[in-house]
Protein backbone atom coordinates (compact mmCIF):
# COMPACT_ATOMS: atom_id res chain seq x y z
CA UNK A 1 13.54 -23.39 2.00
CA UNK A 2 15.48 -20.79 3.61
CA UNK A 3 17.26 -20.11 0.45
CA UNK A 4 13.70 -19.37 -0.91
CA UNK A 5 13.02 -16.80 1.95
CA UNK A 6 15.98 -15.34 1.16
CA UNK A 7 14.86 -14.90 -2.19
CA UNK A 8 11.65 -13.66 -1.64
CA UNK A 9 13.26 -11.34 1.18
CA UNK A 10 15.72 -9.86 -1.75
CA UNK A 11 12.92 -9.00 -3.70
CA UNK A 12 10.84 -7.14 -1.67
CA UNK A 13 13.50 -5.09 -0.34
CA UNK A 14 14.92 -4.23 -3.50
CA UNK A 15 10.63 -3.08 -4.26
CA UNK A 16 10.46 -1.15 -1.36
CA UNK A 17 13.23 0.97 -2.36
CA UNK A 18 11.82 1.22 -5.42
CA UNK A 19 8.67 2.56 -4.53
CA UNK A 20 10.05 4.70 -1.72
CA UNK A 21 12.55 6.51 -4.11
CA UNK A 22 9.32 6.60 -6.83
CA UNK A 23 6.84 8.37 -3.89
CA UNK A 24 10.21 10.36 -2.48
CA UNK A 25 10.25 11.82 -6.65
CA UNK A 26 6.64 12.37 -6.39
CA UNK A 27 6.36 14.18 -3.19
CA UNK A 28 9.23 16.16 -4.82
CA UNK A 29 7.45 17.13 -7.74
CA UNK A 30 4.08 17.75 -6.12
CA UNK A 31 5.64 19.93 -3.48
C-alpha cells in the first residue's frame, strides 16, 4: 500500500514538472 502511494506520488511529481517546464516554455514564447 504505501509502496503504491509512493508510486502514484512519483508520478505526479515527475507530471507536474512536466507541465510546469511546458507552461514556463509557453509563457516564454508568448511573451
Amino acid at each position: 500500500m504505501i509502496l503504491f502511494l509512493l508510486y502514484i506520488y512519483l508520478i505526479y511529481v515527475l507530471f507536474n514538472n512536466l507541465i510546469n517546464s511546458n507552461l514556463n516554455d509557453f509563457l516564454k514564447v508568448r511573451f
